[in-house]
Structures are given as structure tokens and as C-alpha cells.
C-alpha atoms as a PDB file:
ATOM      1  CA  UNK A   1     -24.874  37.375  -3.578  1.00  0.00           C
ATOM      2  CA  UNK A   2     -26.921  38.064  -0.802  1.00  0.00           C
ATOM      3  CA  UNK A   3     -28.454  35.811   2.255  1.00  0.00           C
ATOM      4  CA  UNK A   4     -30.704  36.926   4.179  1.00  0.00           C
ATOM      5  CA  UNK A   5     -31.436  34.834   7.297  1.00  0.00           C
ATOM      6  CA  UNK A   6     -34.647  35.068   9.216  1.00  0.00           C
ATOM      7  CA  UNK A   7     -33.902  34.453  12.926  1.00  0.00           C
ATOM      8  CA  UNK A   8     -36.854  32.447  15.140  1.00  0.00           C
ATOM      9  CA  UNK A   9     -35.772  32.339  18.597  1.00  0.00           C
ATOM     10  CA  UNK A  10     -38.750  29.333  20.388  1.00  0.00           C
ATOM     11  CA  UNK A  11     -35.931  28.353  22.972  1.00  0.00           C
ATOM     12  CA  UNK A  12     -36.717  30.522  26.124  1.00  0.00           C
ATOM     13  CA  UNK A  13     -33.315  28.625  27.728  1.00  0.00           C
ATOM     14  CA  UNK A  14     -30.700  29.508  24.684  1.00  0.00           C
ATOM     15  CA  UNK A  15     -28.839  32.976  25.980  1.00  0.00           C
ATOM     16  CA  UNK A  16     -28.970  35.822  23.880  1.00  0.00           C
ATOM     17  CA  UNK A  17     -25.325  34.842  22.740  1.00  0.00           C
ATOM     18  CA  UNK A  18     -26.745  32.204  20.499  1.00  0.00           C
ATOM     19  CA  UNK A  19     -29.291  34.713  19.039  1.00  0.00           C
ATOM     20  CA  UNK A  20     -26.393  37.431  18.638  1.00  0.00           C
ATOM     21  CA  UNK A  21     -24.136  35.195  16.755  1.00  0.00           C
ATOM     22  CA  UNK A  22     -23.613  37.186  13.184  1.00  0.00           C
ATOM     23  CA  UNK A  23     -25.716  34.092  11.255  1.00  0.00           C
ATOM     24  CA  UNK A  24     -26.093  36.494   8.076  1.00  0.00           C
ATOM     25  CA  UNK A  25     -22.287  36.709   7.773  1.00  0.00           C
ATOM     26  CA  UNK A  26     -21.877  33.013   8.181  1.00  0.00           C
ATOM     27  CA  UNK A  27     -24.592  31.907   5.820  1.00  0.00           C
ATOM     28  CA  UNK A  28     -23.014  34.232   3.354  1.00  0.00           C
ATOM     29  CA  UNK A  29     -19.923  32.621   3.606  1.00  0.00           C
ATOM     30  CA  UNK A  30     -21.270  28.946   3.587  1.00  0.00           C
ATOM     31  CA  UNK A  31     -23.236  30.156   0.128  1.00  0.00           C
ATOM     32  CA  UNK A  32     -20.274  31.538  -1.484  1.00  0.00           C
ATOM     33  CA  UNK A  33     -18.961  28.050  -0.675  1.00  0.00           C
ATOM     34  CA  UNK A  34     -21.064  25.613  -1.859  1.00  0.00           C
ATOM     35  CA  UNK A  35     -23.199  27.292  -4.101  1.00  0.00           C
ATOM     36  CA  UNK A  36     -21.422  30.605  -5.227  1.00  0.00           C
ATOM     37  CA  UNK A  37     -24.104  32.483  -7.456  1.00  0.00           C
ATOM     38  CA  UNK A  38     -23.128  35.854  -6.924  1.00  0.00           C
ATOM     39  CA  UNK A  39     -25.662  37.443  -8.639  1.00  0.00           C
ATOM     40  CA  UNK A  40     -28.432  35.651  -6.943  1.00  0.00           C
ATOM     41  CA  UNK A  41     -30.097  36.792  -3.307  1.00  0.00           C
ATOM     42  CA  UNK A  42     -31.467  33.975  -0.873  1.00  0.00           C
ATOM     43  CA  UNK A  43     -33.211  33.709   1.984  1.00  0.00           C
ATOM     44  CA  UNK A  44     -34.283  30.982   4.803  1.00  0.00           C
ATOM     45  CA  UNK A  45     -35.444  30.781   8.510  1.00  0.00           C
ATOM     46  CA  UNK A  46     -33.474  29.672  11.143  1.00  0.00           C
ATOM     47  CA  UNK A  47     -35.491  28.332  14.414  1.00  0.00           C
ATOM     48  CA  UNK A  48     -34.102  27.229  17.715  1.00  0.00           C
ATOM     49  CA  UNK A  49     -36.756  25.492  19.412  1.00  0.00           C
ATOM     50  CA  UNK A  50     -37.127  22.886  22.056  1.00  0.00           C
ATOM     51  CA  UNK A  51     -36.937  19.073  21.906  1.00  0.00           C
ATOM     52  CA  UNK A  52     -40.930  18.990  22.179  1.00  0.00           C
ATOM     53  CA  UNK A  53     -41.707  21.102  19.460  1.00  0.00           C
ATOM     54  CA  UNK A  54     -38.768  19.318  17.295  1.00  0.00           C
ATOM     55  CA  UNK A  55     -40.587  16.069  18.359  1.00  0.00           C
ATOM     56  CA  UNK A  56     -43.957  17.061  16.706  1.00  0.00           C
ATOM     57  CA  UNK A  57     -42.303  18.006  13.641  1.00  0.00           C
ATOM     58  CA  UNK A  58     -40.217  15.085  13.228  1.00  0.00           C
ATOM     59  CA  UNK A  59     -43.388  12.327  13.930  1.00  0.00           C
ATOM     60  CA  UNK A  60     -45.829  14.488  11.911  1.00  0.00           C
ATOM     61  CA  UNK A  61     -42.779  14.635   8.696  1.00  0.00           C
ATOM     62  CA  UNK A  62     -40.469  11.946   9.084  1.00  0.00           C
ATOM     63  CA  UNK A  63     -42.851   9.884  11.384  1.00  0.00           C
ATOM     64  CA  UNK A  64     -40.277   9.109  13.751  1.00  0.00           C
ATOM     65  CA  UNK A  65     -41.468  10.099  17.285  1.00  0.00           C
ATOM     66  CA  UNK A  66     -38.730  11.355  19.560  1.00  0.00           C
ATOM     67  CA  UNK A  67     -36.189  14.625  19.619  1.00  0.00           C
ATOM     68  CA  UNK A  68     -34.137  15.244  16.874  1.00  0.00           C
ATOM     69  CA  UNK A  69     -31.045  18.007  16.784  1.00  0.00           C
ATOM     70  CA  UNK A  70     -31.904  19.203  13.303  1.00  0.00           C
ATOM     71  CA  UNK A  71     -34.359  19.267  10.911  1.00  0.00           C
ATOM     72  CA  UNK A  72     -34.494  21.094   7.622  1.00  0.00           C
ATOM     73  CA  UNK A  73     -37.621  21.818   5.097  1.00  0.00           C
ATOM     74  CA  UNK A  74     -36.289  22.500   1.846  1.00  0.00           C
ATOM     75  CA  UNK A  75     -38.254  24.541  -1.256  1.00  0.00           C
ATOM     76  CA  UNK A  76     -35.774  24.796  -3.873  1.00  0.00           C
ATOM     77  CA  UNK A  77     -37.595  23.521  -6.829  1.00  0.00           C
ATOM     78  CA  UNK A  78     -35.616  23.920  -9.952  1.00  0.00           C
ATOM     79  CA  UNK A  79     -38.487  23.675 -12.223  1.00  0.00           C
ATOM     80  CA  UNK A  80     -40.039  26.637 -10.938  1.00  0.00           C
ATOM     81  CA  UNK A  81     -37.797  29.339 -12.347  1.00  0.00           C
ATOM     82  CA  UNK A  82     -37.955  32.869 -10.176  1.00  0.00           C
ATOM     83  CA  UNK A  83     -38.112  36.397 -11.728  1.00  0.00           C
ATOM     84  CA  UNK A  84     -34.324  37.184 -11.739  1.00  0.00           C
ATOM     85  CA  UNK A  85     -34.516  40.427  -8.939  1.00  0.00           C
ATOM     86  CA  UNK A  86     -36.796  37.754  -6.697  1.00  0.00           C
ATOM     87  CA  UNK A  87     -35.019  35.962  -3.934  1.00  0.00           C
ATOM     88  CA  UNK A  88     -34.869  31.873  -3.540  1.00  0.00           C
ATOM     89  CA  UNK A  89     -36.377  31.005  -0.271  1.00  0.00           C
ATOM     90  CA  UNK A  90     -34.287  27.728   0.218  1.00  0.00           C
ATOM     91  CA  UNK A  91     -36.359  26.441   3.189  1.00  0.00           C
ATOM     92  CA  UNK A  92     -36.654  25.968   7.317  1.00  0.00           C
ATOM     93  CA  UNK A  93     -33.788  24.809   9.554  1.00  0.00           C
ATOM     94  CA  UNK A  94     -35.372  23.699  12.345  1.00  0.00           C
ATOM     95  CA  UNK A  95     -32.787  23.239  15.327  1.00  0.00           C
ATOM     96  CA  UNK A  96     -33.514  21.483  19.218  1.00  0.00           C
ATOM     97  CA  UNK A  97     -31.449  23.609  21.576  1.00  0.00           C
ATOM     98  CA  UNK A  98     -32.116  21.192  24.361  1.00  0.00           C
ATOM     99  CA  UNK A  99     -30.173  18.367  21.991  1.00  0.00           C
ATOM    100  CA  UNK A 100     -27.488  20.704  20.929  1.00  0.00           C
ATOM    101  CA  UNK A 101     -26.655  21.442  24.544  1.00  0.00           C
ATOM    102  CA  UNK A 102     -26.725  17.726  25.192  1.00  0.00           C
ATOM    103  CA  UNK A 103     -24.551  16.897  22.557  1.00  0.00           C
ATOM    104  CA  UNK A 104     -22.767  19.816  23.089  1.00  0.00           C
ATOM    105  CA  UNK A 105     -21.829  18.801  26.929  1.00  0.00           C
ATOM    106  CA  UNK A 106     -21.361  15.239  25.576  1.00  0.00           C
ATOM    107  CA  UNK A 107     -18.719  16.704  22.862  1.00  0.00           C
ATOM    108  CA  UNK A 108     -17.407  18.975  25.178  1.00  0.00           C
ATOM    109  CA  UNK A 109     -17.372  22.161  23.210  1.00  0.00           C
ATOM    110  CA  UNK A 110     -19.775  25.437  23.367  1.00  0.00           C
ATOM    111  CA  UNK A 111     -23.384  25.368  22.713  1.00  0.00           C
ATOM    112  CA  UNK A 112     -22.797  28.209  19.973  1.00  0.00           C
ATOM    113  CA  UNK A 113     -20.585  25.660  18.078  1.00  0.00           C
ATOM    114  CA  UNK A 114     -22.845  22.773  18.083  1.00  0.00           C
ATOM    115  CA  UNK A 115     -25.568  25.310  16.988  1.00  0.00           C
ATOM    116  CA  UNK A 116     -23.638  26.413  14.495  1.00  0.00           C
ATOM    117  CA  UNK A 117     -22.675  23.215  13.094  1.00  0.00           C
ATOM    118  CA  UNK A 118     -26.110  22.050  13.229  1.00  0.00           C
ATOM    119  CA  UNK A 119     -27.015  24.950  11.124  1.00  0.00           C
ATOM    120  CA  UNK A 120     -24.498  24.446   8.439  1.00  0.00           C
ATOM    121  CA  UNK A 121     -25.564  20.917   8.374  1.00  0.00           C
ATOM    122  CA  UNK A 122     -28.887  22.177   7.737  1.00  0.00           C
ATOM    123  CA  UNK A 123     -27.996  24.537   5.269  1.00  0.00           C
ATOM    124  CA  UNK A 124     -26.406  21.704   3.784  1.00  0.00           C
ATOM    125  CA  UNK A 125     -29.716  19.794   3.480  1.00  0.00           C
ATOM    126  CA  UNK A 126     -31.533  22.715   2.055  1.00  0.00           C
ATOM    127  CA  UNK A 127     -29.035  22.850  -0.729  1.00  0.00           C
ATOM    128  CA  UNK A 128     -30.073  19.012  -1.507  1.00  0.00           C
ATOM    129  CA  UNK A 129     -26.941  17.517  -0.239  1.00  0.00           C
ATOM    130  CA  UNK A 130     -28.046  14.196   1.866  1.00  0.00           C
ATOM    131  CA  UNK A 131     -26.101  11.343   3.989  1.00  0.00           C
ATOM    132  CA  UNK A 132     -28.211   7.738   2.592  1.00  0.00           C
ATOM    133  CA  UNK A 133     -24.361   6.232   3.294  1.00  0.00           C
ATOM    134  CA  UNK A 134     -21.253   6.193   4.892  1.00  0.00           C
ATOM    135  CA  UNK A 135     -19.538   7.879   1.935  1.00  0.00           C
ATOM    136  CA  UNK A 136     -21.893  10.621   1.584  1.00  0.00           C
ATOM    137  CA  UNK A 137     -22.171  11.685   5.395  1.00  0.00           C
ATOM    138  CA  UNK A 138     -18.061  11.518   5.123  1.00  0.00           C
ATOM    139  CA  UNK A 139     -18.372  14.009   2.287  1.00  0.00           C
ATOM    140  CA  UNK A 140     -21.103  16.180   4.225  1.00  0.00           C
ATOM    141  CA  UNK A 141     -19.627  16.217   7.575  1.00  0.00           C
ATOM    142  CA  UNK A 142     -16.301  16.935   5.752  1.00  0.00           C
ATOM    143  CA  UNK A 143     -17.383  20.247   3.711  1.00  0.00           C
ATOM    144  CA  UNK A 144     -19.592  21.244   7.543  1.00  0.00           C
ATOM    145  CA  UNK A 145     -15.615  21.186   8.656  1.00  0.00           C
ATOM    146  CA  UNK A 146     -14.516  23.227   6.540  1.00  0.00           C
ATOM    147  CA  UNK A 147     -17.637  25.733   6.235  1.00  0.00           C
ATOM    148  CA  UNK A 148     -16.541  26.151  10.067  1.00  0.00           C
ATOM    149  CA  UNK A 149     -13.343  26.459  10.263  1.00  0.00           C
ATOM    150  CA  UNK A 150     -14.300  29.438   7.130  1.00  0.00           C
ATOM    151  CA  UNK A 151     -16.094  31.419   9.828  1.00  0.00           C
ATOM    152  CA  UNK A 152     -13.307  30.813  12.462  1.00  0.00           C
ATOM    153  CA  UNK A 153     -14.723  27.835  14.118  1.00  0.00           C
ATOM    154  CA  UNK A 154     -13.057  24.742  15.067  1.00  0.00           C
ATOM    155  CA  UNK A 155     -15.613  21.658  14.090  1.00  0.00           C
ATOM    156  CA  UNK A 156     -16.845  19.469  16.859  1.00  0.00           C
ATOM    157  CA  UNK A 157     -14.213  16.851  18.360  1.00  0.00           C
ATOM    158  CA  UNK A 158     -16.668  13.742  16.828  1.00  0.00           C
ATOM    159  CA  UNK A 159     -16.405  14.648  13.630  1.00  0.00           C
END
């Protein structure tokens, strides 16, 4: 299996740490997790933006008008079978760095972990899992946990 991720840094403000994190490696491993298909290559985009730009997207999709941490555009369609040697784009991740290092400070753990959470809880999203109830967002924000702790990473304190 292979993952490639494409990397949009829109966040003048996040340090080059964020951008240098090895987010190939880490998708890879979150794939082999959830969806292990090892003879199957993927790709997505991963952008850290700013809560304005975040903003627009989530009143013109979800037509709620205010900041959001993480938003994620998913194009799996199963219906549309690929060529086998074609990659699956699975979709966008769209992540606010000025909410992750709010709710970062408010957590009281690293920016780079509350990125990277978001972005397994995007990943997450793209794969179709969702969080309509209190069972469900239990299950998701229980496999995020352990997708983590996978990479090395200890999960935020609130989960």
C-alpha cells in the first residue's frame, strides 16, 4: 500500500515543524489501520489554513458561518471502480491552525499533536466514518487514540 499525501501549507503563522512532521509515514500507518488494502495506492491533500479561509468553506458547505478546526471533502465513490495501477484520491482535509493552537493551549499539549489529531480525525472522515451520536464519536475518537499512540503520540488530554 502506498499513501501519498499532498502537503498545502496557507498558514503563514504554523512553524516549519508542523510542515516537517513525516505526514506520509503517519498516513501510511493510519491506512494500514483502518483500511489495510495493501495492494492499493492512495492519495489526499492536507491544508493548514487559517480560521478565515476555514470560515468560507464551512458557510459556503456546511452553511454554518464561523471557524471550524477541521473539515474534510471526501471522493471515495464506490460505484466508480478505478483502473487497478490508478490511485484513489480519498479527498481534502482542510485544517484551521489558528483553532488547533487554541485548542491546543486550551488542552495544554503541542500544536503538532492537535494537528495531528485533527488530521487523523479527518482521515477518518474521508474513509466515511462519521460521529451523528454519542456512540459513534466514542468509537471515532477511540480508534484517533489509538492511530496516535501507533505513530508515537500520546492523544489529547480531552479525549
Amino acid at each position: 500500500m502506498t499513501v501519498t499525501v499532498y502537503l498545502e501549507l496557507q498558514d503563514p503563522s504554523l512553524s516549519t515543524e508542523v510542515a516537517a512532521l513525516p505526514w506520509q509515514a503517519w498516513f501510511h500507518t493510519w491506512m494500514a489501520m483502518v483500511e489495510p488494502n495493501l495492494g492499493k495506492a492512495y492519495e489526499l491533500t492536507l491544508r493548514l489554513t487559517t480560521d478565515a479561509e476555514i470560515q468560507i468553506l464551512n458557510r459556503q458547505y456546511r452553511d454554518r458561518d464561523t471557524p471550524t478546526d477541521v473539515l474534510a471533502f471526501a471522493t471515495r465513490d464506490e460505484t466508480l471502480p478505478l483502473p487497478p495501477e490508478e490511485p484513489e484520491y480519498l479527498g481534502d482535509i482542510i485544517i484551521s491552525g489558528d483553532t488547533a493552537r487554541r485548542q491546543a493551549t486550551e488542552g495544554g499539549h503541542s500544536l503538532s499533536t492537535e494537528i495531528t489529531w485533527l488530521a487523523c480525525h479527518g482521515l477518518l472522515h474521508l474513509l466515511g466514518w462519521d460521529h451523528p451520536d454519542e456512540t459513534q464519536l466514542c468509537q471515532m475518537l477511540t480508534q484517533q487514540a489509538r492511530c496516535l499512540e501507533a505513530v508515537g503520540l500520546t492523544p489529547p488530554a480531552y479525549f
